[in-house]
Protein backbone atom coordinates (compact mmCIF):
# COMPACT_ATOMS: atom_id res chain seq x y z
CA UNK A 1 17.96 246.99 -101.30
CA UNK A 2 16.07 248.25 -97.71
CA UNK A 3 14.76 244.97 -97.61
CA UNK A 4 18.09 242.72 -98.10
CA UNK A 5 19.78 244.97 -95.78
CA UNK A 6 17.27 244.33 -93.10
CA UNK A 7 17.82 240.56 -94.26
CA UNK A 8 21.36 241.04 -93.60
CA UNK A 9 21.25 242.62 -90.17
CA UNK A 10 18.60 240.12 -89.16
CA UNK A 11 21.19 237.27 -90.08
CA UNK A 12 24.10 237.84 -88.73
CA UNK A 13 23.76 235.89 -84.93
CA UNK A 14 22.99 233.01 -87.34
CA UNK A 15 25.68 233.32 -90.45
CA UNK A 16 28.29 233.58 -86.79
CA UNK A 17 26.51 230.23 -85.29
CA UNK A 18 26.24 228.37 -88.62
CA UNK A 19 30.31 229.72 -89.55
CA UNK A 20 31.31 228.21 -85.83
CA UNK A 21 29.91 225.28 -86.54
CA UNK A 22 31.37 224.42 -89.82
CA UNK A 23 35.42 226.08 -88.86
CA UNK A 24 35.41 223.93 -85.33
CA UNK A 25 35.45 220.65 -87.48
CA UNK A 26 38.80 219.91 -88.50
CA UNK A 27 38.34 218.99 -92.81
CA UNK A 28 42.16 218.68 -93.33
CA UNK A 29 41.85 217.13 -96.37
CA UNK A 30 45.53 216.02 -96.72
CA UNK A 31 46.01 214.19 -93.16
CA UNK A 32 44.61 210.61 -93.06
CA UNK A 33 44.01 211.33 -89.48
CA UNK A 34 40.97 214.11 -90.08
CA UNK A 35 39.22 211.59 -92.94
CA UNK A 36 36.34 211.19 -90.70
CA UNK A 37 36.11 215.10 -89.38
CA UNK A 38 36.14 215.68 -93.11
CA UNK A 39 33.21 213.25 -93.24
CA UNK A 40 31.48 215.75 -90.72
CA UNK A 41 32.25 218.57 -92.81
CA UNK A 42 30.14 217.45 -95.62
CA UNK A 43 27.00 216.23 -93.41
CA UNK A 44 26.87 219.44 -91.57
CA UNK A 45 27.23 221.57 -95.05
CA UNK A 46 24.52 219.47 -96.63
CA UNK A 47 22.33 219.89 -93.40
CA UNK A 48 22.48 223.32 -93.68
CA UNK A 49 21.07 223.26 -97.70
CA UNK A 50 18.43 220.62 -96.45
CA UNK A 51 17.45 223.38 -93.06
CA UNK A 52 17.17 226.00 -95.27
CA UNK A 53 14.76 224.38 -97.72
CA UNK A 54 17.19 222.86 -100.12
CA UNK A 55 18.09 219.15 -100.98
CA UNK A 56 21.54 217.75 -100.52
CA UNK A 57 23.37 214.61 -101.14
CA UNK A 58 26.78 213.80 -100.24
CA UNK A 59 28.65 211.42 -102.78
CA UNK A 60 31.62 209.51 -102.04
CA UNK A 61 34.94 209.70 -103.94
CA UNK A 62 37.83 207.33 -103.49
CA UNK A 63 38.80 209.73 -100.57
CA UNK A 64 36.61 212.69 -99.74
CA UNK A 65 33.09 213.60 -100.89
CA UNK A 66 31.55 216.16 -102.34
CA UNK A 67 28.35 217.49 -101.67
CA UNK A 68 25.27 218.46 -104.26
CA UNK A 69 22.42 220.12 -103.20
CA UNK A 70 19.76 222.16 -104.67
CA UNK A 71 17.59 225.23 -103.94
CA UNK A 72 14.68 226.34 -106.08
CA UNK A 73 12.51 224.56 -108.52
CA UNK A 74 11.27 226.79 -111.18
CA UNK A 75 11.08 225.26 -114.47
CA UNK A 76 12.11 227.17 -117.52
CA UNK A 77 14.38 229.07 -115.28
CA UNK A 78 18.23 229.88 -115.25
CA UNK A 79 20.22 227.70 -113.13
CA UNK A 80 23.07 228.94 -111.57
CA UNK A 81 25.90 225.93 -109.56
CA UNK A 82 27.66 227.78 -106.82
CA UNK A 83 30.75 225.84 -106.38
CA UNK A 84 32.89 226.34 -103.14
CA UNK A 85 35.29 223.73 -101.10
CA UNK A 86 34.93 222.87 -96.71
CA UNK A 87 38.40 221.48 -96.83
CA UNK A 88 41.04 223.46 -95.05
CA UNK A 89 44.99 223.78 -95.10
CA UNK A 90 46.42 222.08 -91.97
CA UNK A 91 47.52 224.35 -89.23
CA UNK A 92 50.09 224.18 -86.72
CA UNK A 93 48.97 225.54 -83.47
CA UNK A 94 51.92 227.23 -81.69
CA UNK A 95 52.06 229.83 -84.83
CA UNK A 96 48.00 230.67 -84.08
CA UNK A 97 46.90 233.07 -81.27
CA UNK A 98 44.76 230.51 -80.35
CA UNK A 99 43.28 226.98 -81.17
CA UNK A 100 43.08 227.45 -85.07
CA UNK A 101 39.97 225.07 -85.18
CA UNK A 102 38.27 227.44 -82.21
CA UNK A 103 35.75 230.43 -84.09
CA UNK A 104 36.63 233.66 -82.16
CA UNK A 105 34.93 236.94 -83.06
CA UNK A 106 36.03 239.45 -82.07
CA UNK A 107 33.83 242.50 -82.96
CA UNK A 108 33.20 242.51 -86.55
CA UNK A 109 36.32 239.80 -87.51
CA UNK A 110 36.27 236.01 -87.54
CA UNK A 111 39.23 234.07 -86.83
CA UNK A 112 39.79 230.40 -87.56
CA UNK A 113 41.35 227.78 -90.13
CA UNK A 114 39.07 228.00 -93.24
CA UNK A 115 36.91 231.12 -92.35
CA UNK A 116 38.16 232.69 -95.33
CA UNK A 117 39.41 229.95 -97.68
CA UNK A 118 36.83 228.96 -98.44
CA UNK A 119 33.58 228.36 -95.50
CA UNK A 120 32.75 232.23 -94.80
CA UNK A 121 32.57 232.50 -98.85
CA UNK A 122 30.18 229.72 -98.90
CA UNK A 123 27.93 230.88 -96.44
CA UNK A 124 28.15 234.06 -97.74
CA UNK A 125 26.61 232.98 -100.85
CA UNK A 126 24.59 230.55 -99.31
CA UNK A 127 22.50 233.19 -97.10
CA UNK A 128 22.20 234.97 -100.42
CA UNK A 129 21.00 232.24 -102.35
CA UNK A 130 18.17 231.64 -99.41
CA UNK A 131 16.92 235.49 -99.97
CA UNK A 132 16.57 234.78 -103.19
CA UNK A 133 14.80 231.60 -102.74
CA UNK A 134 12.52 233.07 -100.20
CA UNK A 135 11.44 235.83 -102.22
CA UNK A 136 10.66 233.39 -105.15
CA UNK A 137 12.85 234.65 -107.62
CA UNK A 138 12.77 232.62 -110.71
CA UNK A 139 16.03 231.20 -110.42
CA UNK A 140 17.64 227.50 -109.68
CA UNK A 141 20.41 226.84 -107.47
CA UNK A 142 22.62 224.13 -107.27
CA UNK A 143 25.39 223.60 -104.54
CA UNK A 144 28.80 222.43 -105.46
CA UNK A 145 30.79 221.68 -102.35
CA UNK A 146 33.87 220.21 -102.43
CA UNK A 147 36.19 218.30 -99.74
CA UNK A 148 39.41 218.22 -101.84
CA UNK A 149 40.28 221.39 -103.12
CA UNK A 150 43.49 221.72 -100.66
CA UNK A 151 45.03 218.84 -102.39
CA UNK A 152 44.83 219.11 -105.68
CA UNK A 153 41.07 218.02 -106.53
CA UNK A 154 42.25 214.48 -107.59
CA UNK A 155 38.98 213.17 -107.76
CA UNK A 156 36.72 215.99 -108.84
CA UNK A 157 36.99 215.92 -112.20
CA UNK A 158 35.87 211.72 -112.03
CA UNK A 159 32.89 212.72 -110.18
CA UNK A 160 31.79 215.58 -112.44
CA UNK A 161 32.34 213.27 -115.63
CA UNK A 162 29.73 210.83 -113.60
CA UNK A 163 27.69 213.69 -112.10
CA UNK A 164 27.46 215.95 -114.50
CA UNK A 165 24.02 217.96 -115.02
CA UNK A 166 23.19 220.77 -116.58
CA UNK A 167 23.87 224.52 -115.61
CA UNK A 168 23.55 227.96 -117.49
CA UNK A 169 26.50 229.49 -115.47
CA UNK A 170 28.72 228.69 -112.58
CA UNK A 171 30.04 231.29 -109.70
CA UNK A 172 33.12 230.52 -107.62
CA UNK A 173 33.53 232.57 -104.57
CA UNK A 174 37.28 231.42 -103.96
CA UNK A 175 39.54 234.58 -104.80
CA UNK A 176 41.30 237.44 -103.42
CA UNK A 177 40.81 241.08 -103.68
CA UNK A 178 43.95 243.30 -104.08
CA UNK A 179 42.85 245.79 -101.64
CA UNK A 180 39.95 245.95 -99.05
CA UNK A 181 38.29 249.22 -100.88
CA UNK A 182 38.56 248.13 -104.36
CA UNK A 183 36.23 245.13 -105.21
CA UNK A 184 37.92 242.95 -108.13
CA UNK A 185 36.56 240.63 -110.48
CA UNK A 186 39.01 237.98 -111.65
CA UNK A 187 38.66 236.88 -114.97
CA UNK A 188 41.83 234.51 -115.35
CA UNK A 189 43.41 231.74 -113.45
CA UNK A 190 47.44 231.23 -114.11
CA UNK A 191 48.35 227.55 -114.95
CA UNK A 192 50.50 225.30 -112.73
CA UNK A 193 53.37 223.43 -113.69
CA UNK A 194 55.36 221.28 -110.59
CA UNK A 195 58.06 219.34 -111.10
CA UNK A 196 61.00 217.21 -108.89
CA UNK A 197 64.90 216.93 -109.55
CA UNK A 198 66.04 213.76 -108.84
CA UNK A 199 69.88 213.47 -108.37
CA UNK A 200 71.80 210.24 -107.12
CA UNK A 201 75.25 209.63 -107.21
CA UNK A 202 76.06 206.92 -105.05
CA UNK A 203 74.10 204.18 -102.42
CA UNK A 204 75.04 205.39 -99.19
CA UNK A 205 75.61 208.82 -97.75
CA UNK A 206 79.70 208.27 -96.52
CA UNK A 207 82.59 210.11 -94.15
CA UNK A 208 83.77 213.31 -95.32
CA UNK A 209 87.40 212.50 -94.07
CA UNK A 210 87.61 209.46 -95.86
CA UNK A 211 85.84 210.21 -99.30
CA UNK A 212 84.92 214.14 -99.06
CA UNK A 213 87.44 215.95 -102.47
CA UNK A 214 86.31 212.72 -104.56
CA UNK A 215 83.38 211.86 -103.97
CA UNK A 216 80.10 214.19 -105.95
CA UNK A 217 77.57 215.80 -103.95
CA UNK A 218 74.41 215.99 -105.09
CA UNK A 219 72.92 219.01 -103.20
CA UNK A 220 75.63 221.06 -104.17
CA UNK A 221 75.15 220.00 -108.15
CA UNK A 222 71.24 220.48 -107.75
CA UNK A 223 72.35 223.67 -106.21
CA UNK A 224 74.22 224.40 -109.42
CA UNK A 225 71.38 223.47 -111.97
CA UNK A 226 69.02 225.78 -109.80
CA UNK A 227 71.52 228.69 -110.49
CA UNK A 228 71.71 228.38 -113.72
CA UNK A 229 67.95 227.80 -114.30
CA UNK A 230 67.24 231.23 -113.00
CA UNK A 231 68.24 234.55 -110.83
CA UNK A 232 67.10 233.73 -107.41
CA UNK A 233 67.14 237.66 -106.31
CA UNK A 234 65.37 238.67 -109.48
CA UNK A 235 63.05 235.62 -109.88
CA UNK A 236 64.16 236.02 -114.08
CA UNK A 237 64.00 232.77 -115.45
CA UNK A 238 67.42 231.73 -117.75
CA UNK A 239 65.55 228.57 -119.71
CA UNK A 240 65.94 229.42 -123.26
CA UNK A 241 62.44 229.95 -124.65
CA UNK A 242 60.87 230.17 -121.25
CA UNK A 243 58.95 233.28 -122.18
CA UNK A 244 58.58 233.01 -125.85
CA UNK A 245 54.74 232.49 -125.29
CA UNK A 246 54.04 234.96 -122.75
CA UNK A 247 51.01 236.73 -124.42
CA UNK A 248 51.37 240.50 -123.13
CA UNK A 249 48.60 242.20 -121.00
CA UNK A 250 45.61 243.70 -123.40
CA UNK A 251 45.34 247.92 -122.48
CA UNK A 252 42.11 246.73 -120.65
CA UNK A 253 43.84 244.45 -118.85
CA UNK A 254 46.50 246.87 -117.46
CA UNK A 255 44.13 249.63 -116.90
CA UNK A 256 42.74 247.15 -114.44
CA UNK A 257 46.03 245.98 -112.73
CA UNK A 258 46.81 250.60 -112.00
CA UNK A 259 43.32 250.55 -110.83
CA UNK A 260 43.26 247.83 -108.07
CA UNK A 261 44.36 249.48 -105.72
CA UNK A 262 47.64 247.55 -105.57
CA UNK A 263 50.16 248.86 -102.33
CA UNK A 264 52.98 247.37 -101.98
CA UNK A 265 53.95 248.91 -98.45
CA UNK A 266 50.91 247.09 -97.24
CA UNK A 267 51.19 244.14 -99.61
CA UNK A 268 54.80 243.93 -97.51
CA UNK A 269 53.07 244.28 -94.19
CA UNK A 270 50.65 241.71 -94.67
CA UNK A 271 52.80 239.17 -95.77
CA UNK A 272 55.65 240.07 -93.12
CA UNK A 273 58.47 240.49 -95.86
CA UNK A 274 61.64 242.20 -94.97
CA UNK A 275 62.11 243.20 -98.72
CA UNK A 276 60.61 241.85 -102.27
CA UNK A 277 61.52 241.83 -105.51
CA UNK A 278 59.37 244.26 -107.00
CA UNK A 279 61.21 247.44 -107.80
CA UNK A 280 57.48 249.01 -107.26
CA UNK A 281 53.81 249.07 -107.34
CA UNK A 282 53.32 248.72 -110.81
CA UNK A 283 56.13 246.18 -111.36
CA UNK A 284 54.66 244.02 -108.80
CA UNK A 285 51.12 243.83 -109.76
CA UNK A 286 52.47 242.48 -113.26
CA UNK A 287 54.48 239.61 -111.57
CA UNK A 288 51.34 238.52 -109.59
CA UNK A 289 49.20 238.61 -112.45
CA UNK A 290 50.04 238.60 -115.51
CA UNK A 291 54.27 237.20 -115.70
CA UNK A 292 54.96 233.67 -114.99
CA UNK A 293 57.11 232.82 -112.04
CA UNK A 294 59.58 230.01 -111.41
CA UNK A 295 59.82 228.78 -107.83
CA UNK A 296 62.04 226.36 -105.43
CA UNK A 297 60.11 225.23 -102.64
CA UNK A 298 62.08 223.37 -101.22
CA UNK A 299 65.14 220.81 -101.18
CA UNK A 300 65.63 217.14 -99.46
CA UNK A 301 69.06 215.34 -99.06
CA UNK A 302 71.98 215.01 -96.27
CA UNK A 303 72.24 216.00 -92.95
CA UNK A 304 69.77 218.10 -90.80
CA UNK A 305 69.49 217.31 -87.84
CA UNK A 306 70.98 219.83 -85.01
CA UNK A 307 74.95 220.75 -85.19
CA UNK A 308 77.10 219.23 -88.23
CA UNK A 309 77.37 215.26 -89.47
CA UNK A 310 79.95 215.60 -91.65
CA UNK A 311 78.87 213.54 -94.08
CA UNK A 312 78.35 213.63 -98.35
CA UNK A 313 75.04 212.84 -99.26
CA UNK A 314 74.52 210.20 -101.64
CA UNK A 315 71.03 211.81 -103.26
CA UNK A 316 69.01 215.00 -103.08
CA UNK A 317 65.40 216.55 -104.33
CA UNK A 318 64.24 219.88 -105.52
CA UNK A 319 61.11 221.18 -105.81
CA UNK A 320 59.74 223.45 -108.45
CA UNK A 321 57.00 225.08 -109.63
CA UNK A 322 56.01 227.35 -112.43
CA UNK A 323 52.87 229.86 -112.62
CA UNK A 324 51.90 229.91 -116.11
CA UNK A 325 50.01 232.62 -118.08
CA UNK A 326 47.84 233.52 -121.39
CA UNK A 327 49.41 231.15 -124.09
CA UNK A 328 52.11 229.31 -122.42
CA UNK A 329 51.50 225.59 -122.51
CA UNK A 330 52.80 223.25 -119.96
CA UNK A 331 53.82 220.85 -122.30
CA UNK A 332 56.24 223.06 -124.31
CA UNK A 333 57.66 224.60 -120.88
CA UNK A 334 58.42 220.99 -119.16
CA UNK A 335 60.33 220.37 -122.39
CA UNK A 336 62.33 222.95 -122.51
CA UNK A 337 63.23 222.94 -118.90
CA UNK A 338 64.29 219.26 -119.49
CA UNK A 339 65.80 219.51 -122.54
CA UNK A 340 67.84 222.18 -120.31
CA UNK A 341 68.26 221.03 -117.32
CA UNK A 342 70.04 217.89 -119.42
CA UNK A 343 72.66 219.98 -120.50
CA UNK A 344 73.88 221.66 -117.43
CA UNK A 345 73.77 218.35 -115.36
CA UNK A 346 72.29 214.88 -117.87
CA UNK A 347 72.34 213.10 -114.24
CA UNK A 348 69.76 214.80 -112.58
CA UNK A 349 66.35 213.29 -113.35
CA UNK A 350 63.33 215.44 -114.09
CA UNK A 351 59.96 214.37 -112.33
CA UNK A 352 56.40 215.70 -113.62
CA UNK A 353 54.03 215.89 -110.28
CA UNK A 354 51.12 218.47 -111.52
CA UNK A 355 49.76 220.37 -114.61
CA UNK A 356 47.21 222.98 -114.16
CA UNK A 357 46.46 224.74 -117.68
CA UNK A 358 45.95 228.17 -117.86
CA UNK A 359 42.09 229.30 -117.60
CA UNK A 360 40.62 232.45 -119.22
CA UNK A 361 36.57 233.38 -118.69
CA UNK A 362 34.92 235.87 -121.04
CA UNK A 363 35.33 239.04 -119.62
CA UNK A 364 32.99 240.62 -122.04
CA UNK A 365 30.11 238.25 -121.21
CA UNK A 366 26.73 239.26 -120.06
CA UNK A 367 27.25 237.56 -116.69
CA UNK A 368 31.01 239.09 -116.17
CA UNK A 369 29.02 242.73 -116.93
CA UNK A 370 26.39 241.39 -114.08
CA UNK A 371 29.26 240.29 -111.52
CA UNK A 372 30.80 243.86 -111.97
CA UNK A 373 26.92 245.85 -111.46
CA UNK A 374 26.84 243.46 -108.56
CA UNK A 375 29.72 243.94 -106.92
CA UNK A 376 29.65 247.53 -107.17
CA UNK A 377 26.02 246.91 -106.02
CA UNK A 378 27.40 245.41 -102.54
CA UNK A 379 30.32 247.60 -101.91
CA UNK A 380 29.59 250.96 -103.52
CA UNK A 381 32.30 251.24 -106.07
CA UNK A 382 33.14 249.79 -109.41
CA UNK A 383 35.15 246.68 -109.26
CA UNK A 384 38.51 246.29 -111.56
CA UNK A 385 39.07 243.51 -113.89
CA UNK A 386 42.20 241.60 -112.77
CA UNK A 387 43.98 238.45 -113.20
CA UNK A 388 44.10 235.89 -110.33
CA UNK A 389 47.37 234.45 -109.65
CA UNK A 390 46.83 231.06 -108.66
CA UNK A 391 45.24 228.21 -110.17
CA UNK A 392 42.22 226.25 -108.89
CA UNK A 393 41.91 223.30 -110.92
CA UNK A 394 37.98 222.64 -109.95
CA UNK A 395 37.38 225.38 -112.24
CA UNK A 396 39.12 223.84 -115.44
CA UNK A 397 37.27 220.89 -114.53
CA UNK A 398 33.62 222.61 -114.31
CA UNK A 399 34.20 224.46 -117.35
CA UNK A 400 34.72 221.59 -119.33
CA UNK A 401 32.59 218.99 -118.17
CA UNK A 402 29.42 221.40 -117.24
CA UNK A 403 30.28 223.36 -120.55
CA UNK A 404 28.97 226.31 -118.59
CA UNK A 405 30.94 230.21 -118.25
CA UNK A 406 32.08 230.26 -115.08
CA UNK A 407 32.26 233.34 -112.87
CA UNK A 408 34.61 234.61 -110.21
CA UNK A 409 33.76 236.62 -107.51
CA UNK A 410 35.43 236.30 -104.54
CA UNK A 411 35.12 238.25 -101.38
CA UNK A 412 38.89 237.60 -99.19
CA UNK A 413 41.10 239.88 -98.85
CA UNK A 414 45.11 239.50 -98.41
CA UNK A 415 44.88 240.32 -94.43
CA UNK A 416 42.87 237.38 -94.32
CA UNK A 417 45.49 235.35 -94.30
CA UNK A 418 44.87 232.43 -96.99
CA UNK A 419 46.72 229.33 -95.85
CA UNK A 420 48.55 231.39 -92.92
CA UNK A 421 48.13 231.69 -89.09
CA UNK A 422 45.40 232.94 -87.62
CA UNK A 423 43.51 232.99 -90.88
CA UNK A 424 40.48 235.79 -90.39
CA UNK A 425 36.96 236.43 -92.15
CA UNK A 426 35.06 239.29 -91.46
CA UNK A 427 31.35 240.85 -91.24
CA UNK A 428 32.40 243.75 -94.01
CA UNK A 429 33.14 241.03 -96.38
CA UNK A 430 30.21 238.68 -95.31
CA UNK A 431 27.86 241.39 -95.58
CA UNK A 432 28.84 243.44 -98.41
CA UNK A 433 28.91 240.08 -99.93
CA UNK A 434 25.25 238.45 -99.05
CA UNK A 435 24.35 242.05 -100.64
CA UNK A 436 26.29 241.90 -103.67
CA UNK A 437 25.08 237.95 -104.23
CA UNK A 438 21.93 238.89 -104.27
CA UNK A 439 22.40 241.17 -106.56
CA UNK A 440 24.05 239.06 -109.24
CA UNK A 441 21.44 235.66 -108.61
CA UNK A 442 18.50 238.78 -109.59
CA UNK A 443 20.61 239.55 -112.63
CA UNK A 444 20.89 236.17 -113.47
CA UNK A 445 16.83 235.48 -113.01
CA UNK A 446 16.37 238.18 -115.26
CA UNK A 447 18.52 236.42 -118.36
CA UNK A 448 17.12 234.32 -120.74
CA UNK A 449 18.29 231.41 -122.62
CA UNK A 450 19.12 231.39 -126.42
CA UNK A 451 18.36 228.89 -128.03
CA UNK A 452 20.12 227.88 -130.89
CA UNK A 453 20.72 224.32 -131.32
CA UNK A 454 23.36 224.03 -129.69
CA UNK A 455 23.72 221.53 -126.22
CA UNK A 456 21.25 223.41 -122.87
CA UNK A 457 24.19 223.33 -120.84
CA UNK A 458 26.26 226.16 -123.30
CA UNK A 459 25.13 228.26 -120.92
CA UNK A 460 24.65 231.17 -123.90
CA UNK A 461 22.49 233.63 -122.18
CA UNK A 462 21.47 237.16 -122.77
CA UNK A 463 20.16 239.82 -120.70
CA UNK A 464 16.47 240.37 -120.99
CA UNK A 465 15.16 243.44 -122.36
């Protein structure tokens, strides 16, 4: 490892310059406004392939591209896809420190919109993946970037189905660690279910004075169907059936969710939450991982501007989500929820916006046992095997159209602040990471393929004796 660390040390000034770069360009995905920063986005990421050796192309999609480049060409060898996104949450500036699109460092941490989630990852594994390549390892890389991860991915599925090429495994750097000393290797992604109440009861909002006793309000009635779908204070969920699927966490699984390193006196500081619903540690790393939750995001109707208009509102919106886990399907969950939902209130209308299934990798693969040697390889102590708690649907997409395992190993941390102000990367992570990257591509150079039969792009790989 002397000589990766000197590679490390020797490319920092650059992973800073190339990271600046890519966080002052604006790729907000969802605002219309930034389509042609996200534009940028793509040609500088696929610049930086093509500078360092690499090829890159970026393809068009009916909205944003996505960029896929290559590194390597040693036939007969593995090929790993390392898939990250460029696109970034919006961000409003008076909650930042400073411009959220300006890269400040400020001695070993980064600050800026999408240093973290997800362009430090990317060049994290990028400057890896050019070690690699410069020491000749017998390995293939392909780059994977995408510019619409932040809304949903609506078109990368379409462009895998017409891009699609073949891969032995695929790594995702786009998770969170529990805890900055304990490394953790997600092997699960919850499902997503996200639905809208729709309630009308007249066609004009009208006067209190004049109709208010007799005529229905609608955000009061949603307000009522909310209640009685579940406990607001302790998040338990009152939909008959709702948990009938849950599959319960293996003992493997929860020896991994005591050993993260989970604490919730920090988890509160980090977050800035007064109080939680966790009664503890332990009872809060089982809600983030492996329960499902049941969320209001948010509700539209009536009045709110500044003071009171005292008037009743003739319509109103909820909206709802649902983190699903290990055998729950969406489909049985939306109709029970309905089915419901009709009873306490048959006027409110139920709208499906989003399903995310749930996604399990094989823990007890040959490249999960290489992520773990790796990461422990980088930071110097064993990583845990943990559930992630959101749901990234690029990943459901890549494992079934390149019908190749898919790996995560992620390198953020919760101070990092996904998808908040003054979002932060730092060196520890970067560094520890390139190191830990390294490791895993020279684990992965040193599998070979089994061949069976079956289609190349199984991905069924053992390590070589």
């Amino acid at each position: 490892m002397s000589r990766v660390d000197e590679y490390v040390r020797t490319s920092r000034a650059e992973f800073e310059a190339r990271l600046a770069a890519l966080v002052e360009i604006p790729t907000i995905s969802a605002e219309p406004e930034h389509q042609g920063d996200v534009q940028r986005g793509a040609d500088l990421a696929a610049s930086f392939l093509r500078d360092m050796g690499g090829t890159a192309e970026v393809h068009p999609t009916p909205r944003h591209p996505v960029v896929l480049g290559s590194l390597g060409d040693h036939p007969g060898a593995p090929t790993v896809t390392v898939y990250n996104h460029i696109d970034v949450q919006p961000a409003d500036p008076t909650e930042w420190h400073h411009p959220p699109f300006q890269f400040v460092v400020e001695g070993d941490r980064y600050s800026g919109r999408g240093t973290t989630d997800d362009k430090g990852p990317a060049l994290t594994a990028l400057f890896a993946a050019r070690y690699c390549y410069r020491q000749d390892l017998p390995l293939n890389f392909r780059f994977l970037w995408e510019l619409e991860e932040e809304i949903g991915s609506p078109h990368f599925d379409g462009f895998l189905q017409a891009h699609a090429f073949p891969t032995d495994s695929v790594l995702v750097s786009d998770t969170v660690w529990i805890a900055r000393d304990q490394p953790a290797l997600p092997f699960g992604l919850r499902g997503c279910l996200q639905v809208r109440l729709l309630l009308q009861t007249g066609q004009k909002s009208t006067h209190s004075g004049t109709t208010g006793g007799v005529a229905r309000n609608p955000i009061g009635e949603l307000c009522q169907v909310i209640d009685a779908l579940y406990d607001a204070r302790t998040g338990e969920v009152h939909v008959p059936g709702f948990y009938d699927e849950v599959a319960p966490p293996t003992p493997e699984e929860l020896a991994g969710y005591d050993g993260c390193g989970f604490d919730l006196e920090r988890f509160q500081q980090v977050y800035q939450f007064r109080s939680v619903r966790a009664g503890d540690a332990r009872d809060a790393v089982r809600r983030l991982m492996a329960r499902p939750t049941f969320e209001l995001h948010g509700m539209v109707g009536g009045y709110t501007g500044p003071g009171v208009k005292t008037i009743v509102p003739h319509q109103a919106e909820a909206k709802l989500s649902m983190r699903l886990v290990p055998d729950m399907s969406a489909a049985r969950t939306l109709e029970r929820l309905q089915s419901f939902i009709h009873r306490v209130n048959p006027d409110v209308e139920v709208v499906h916006e989003a399903t995310l299934p749930v996604w399990s990798g094989d823990r007890h693969s040959a490249f999960y046992q290489a992520a773990a040697d790796a990461l422990e390889a980088g930071f110097g102590r064993r990583p845990v095997l943990v559930r992630e708690g959101c749901s990234i649907g690029a990943v459901l997409s890549m494992a079934e159209r390149l019908r190749a395992p898919v790996v995560l190993m992620g390198l953020s941390l919760p101070e990092h602040g996904y998808h908040e102000p003054n979002e932060n990367y730092d060196w520890g992570q970067a560094s520890g990471g390139i190191r830990a990257f390294v490791d895993y591509f020279q684990r992965l150079a040193a599998m070979q393929k089994v061949s069976d039969g079956a289609n190349p792009n199984q991905g069924k790989c053992l390590l070589a004796d």
